[in-house]
N, C-alpha and C. Protein backbone atom coordinates (compact mmCIF):
# COMPACT_ATOMS: atom_id res chain seq x y z
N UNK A 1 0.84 -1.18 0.00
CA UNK A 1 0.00 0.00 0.00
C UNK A 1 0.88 1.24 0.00
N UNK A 2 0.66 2.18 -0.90
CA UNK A 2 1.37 3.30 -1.29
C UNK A 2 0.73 4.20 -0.07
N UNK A 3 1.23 5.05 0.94
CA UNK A 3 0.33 6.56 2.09
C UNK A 3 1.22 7.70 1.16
N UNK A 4 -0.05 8.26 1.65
CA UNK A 4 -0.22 9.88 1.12
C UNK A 4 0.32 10.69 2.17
N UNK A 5 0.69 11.80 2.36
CA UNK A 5 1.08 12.57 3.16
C UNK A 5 0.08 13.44 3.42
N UNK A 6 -1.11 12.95 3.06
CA UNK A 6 -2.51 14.45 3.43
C UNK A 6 -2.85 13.99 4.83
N UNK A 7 -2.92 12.42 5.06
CA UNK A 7 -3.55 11.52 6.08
C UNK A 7 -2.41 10.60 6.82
N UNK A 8 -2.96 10.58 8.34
CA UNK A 8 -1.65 9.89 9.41
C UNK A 8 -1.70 8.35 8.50
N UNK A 9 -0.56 7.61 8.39
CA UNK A 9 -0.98 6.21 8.43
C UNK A 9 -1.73 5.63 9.18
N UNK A 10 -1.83 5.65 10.16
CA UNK A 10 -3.06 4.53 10.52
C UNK A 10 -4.54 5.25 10.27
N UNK A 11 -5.17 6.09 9.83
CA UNK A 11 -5.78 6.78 9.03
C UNK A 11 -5.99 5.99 7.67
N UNK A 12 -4.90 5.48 7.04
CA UNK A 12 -5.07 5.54 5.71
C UNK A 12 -5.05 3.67 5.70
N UNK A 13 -4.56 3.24 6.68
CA UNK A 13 -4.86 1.95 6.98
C UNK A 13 -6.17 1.74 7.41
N UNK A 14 -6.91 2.45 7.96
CA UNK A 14 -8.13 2.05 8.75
C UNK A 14 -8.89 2.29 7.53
N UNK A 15 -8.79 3.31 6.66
CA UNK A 15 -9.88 3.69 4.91
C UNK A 15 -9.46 2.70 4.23
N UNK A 16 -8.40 1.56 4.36
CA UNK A 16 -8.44 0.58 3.70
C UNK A 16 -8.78 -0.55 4.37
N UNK A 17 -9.07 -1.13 5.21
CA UNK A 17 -9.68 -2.18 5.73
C UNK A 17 -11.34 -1.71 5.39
N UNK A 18 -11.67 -0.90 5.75
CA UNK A 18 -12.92 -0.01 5.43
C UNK A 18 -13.08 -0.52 3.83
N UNK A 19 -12.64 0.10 3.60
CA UNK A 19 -12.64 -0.28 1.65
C UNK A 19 -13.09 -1.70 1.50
N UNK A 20 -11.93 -2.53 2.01
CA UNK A 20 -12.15 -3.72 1.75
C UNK A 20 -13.13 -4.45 2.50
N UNK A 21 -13.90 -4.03 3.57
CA UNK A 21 -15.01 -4.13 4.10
C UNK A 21 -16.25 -3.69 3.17
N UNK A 22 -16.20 -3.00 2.79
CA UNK A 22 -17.28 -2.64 2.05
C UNK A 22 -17.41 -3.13 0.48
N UNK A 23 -15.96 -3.67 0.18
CA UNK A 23 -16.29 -4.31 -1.66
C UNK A 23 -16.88 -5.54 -1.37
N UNK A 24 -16.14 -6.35 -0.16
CA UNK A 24 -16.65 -7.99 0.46
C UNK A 24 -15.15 -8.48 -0.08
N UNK A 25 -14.49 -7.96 0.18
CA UNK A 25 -12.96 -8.43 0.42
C UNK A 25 -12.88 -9.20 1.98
N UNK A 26 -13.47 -8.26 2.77
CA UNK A 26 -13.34 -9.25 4.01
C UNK A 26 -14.73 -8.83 4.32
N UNK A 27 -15.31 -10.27 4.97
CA UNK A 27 -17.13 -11.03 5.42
C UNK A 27 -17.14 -9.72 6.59
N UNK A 28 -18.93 -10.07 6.36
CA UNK A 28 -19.37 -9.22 7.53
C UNK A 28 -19.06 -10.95 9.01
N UNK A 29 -18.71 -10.08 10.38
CA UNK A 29 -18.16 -11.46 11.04
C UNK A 29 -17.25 -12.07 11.07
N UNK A 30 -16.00 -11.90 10.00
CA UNK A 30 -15.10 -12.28 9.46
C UNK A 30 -13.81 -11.80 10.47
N UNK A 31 -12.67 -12.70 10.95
CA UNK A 31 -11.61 -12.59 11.36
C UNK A 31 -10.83 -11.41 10.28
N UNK A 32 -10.09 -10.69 11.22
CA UNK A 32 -9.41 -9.83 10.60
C UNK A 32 -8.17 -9.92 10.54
N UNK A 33 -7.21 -9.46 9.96
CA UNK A 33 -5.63 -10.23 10.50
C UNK A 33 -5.34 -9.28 11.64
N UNK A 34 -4.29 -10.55 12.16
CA UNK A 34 -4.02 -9.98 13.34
C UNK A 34 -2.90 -8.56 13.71
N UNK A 35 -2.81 -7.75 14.64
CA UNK A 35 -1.90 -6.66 14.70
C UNK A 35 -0.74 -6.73 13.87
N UNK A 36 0.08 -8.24 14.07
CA UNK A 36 0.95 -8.70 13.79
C UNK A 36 1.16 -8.63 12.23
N UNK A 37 -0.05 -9.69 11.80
CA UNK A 37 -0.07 -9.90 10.28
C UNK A 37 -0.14 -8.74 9.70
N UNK A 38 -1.19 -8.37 9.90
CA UNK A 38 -1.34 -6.87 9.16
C UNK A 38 0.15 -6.02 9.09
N UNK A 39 0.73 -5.62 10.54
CA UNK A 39 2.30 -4.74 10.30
C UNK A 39 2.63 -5.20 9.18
N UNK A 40 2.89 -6.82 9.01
CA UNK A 40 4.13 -7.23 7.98
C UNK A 40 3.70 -6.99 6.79
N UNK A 41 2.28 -7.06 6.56
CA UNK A 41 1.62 -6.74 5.70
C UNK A 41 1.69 -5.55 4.98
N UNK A 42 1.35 -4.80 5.64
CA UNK A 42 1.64 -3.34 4.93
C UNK A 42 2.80 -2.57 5.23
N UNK A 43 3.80 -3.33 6.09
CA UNK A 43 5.69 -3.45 6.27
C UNK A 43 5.20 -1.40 7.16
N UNK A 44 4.92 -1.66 8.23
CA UNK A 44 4.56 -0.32 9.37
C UNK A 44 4.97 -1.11 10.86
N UNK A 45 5.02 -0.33 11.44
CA UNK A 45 5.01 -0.80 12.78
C UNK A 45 3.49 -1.80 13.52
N UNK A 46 3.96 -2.19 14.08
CA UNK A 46 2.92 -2.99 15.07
C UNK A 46 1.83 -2.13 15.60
N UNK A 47 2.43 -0.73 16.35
CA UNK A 47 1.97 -0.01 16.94
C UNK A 47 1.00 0.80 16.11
N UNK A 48 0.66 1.23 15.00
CA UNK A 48 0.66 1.66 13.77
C UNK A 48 -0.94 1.49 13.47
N UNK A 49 -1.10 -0.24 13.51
CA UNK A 49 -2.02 -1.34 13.29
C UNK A 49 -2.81 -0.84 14.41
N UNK A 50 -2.15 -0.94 15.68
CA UNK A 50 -3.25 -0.84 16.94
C UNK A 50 -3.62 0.66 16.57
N UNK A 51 -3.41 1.47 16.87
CA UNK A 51 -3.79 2.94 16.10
C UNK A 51 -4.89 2.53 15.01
N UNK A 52 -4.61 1.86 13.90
CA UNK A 52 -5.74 2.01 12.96
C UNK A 52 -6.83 1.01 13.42
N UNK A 53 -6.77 0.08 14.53
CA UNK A 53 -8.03 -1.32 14.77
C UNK A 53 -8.81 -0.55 16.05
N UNK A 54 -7.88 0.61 16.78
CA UNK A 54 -8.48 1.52 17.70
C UNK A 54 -9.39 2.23 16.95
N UNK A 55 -9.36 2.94 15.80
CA UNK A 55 -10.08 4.15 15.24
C UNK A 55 -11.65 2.99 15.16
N UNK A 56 -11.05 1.84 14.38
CA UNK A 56 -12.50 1.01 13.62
C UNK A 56 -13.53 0.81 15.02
N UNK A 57 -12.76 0.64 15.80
CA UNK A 57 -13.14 0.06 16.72
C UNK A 57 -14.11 0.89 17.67
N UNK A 58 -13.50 2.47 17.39
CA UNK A 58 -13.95 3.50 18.46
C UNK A 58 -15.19 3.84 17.53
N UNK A 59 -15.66 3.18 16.36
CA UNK A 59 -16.75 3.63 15.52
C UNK A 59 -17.42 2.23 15.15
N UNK A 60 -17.41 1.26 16.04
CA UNK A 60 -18.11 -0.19 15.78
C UNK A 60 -17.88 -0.54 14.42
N UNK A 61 -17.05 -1.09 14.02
CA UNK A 61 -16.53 -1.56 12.76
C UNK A 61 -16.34 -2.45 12.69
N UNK A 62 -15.14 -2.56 13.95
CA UNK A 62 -14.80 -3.84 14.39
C UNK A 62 -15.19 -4.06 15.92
N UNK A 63 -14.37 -5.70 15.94
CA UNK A 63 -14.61 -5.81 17.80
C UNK A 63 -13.69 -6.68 17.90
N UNK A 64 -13.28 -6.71 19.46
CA UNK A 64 -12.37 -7.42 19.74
C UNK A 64 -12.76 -8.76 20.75
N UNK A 65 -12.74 -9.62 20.04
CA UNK A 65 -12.75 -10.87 20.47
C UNK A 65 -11.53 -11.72 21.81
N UNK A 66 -11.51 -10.99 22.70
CA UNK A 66 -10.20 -11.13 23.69
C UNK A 66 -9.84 -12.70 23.54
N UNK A 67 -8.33 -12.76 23.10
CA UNK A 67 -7.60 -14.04 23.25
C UNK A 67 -7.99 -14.85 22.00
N UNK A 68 -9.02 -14.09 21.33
CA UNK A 68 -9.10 -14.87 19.53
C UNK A 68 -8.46 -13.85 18.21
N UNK A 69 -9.24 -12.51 18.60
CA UNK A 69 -8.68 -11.22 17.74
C UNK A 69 -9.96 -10.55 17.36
N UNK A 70 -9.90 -9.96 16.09
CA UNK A 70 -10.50 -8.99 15.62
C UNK A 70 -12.01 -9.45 14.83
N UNK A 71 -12.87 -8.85 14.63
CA UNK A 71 -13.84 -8.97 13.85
C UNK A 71 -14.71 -8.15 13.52
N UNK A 72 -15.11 -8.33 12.02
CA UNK A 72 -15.98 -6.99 11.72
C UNK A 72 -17.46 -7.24 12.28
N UNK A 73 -17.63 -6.45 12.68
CA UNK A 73 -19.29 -5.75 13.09
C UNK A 73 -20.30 -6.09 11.94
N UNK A 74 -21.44 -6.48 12.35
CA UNK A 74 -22.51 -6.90 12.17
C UNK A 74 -23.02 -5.77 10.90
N UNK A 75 -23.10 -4.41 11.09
CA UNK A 75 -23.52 -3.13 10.90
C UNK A 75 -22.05 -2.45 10.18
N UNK A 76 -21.16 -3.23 10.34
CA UNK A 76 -20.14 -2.09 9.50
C UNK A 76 -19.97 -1.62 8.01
N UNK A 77 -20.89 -2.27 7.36
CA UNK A 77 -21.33 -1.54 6.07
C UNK A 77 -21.88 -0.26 5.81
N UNK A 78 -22.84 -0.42 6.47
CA UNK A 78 -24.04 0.34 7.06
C UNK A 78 -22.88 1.68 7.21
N UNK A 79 -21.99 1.81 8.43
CA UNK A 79 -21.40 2.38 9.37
C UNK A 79 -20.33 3.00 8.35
N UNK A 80 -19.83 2.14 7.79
CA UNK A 80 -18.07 3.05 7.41
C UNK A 80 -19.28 3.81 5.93
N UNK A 81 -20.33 3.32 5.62
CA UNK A 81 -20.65 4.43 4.53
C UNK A 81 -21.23 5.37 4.81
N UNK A 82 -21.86 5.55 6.17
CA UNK A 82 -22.29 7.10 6.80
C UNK A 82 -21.07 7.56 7.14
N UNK A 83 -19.97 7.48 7.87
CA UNK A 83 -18.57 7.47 8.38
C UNK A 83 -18.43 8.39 6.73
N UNK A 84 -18.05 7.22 5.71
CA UNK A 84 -17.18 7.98 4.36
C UNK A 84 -18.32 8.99 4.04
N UNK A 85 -19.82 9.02 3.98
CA UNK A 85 -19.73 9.93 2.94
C UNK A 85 -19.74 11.20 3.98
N UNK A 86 -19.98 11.06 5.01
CA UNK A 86 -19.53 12.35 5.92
C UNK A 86 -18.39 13.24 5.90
N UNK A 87 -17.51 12.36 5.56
CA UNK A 87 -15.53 12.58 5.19
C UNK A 87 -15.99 13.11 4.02
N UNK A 88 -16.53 12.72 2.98
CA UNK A 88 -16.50 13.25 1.64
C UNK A 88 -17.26 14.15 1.74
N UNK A 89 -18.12 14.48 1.86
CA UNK A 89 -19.25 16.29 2.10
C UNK A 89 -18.41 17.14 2.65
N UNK A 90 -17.44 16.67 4.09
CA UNK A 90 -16.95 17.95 4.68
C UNK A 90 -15.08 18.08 4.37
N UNK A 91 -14.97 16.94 3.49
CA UNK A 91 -13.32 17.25 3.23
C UNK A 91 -13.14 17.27 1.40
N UNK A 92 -13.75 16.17 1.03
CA UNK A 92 -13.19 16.24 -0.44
C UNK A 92 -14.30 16.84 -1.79
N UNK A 93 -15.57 16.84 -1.13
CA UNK A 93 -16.70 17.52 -1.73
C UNK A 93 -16.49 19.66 -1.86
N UNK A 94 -15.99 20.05 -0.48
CA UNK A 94 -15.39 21.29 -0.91
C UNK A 94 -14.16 21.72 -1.40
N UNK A 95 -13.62 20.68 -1.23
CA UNK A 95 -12.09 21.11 -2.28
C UNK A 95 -12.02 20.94 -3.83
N UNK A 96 -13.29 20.01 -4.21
CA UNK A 96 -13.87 19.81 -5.60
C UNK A 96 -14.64 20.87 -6.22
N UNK A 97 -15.48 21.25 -5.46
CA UNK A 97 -16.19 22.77 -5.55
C UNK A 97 -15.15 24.07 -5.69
N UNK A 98 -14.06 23.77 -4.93
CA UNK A 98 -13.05 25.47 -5.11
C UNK A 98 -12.23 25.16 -6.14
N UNK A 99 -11.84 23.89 -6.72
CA UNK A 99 -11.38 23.62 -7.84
C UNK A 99 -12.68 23.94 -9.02
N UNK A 100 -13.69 23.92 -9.04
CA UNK A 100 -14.64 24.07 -9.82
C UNK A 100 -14.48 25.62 -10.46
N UNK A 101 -14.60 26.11 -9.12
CA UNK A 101 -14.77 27.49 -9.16
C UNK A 101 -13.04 28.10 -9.55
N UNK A 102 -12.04 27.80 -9.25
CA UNK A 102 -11.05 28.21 -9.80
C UNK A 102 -10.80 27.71 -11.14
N UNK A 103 -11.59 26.70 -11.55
CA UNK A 103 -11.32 26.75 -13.16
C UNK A 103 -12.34 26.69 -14.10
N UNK A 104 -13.53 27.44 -13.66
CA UNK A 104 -14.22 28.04 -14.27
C UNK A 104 -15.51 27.11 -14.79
N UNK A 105 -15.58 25.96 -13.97
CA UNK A 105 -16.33 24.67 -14.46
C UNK A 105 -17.79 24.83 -13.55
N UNK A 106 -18.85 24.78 -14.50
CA UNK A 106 -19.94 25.17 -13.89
C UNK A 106 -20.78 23.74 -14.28
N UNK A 107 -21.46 23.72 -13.29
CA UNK A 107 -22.39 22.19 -12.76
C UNK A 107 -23.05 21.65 -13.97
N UNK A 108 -23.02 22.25 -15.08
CA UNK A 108 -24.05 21.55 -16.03
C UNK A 108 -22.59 20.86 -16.86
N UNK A 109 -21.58 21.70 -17.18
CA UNK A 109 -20.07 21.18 -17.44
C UNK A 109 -20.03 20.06 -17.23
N UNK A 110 -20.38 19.32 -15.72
CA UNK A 110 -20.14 17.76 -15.17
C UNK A 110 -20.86 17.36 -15.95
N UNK A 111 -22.08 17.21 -16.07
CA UNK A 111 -22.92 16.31 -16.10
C UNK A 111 -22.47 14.98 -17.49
N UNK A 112 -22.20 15.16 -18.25
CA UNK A 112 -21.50 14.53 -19.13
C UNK A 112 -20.09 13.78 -19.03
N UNK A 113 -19.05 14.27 -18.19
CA UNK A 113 -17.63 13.64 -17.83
C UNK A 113 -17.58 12.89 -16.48
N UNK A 114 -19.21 13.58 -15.81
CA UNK A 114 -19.96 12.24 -14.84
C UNK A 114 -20.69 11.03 -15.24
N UNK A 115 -21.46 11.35 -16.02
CA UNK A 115 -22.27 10.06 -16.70
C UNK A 115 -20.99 8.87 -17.29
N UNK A 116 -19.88 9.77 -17.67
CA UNK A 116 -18.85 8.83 -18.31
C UNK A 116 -18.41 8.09 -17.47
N UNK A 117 -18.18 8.55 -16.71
CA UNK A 117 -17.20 8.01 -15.37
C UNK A 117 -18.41 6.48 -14.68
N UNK A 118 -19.57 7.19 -14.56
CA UNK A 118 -20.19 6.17 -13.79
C UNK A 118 -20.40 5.04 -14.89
N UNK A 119 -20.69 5.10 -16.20
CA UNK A 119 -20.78 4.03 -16.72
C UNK A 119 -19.37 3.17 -17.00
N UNK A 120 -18.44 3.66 -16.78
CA UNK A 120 -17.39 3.14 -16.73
C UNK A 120 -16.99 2.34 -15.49
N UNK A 121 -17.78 2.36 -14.55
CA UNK A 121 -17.42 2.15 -13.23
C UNK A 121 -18.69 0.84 -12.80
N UNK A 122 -19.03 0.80 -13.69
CA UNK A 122 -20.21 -0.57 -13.54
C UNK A 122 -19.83 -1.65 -13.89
C-alpha cells in the first residue's frame, strides 16, 4: 500500500480495511488479521495497526474478540458508509467545488464527464 502525506498512516490503513469491508474483500463477522499480520503486511510498525483497529473500533466496525482477535461488526457496512460519505461532504466535496470554481467549471459542465465516469465504473 502506497500513504499519502494528506492523512496519518493509521488513518489511511483504517480507509483501507474499510474499503475492503465494504467491496466484500473481508465477510461481515469475518476474522481480521491480526496486529501482527497486518504490520508485515503493509511493512509499518505494530503499533501503527493498533492505532488504525483503535479508530474502527472507536466507531463499531470492528470488535475485539479477547484471546481470539479482531472482527468486523454486524452493521459495519451500514457504518463506514455514513462514516465515508460524511468525510467526503466535509473534506473532499469542498475542495472539488473550489477547484470548480477556480477553473471556471460550472455544474451543467459535469454532467456529461460524470455520466462517463459512472458508466465506466459498472
Amino acid at each position: 500500500m502506497e500513504f499519502k502525506n494528506s492523512k496519518g498512516i493509521a488513518l489511511q490503513i483504517a480507509d483501507n480495511l474499510s474499503e475492503r469491508i465494504l467491496t466484500g474483500a473481508i465477510a461481515i463477522d469475518e476474522k481480521i488479521p491480526s496486529v501482527r499480520e497486518l504490520a508485515v503486511e503493509m511493512g509499518v510498525n505494530p503499533n501503527t495497526i493498533v492505532r488504525s483497529y483503535a479508530e474502527l473500533q472507536s466507531k463499531n466496525i470492528i470488535s475485539n474478540q479477547r484471546g481470539i482477535g479482531y472482527f468486523v461488526a454486524k452493521d459495519a457496512g451500514k457504518i463506514i458508509k455514513e462514516w465515508r460519505k460524511q468525510e467526503f461532504y466535509n473534506t473532499e466535496l469542498p475542495e472539488f467545488v473550489r477547484q470548480m470554481d477556480i477553473l471556471g467549471i460550472s455544474y451543467a459542465d459535469l454532467k456529461t464527464p460524470i455520466s462517463n465516469l459512472l458508466k465506466n465504473n459498472q
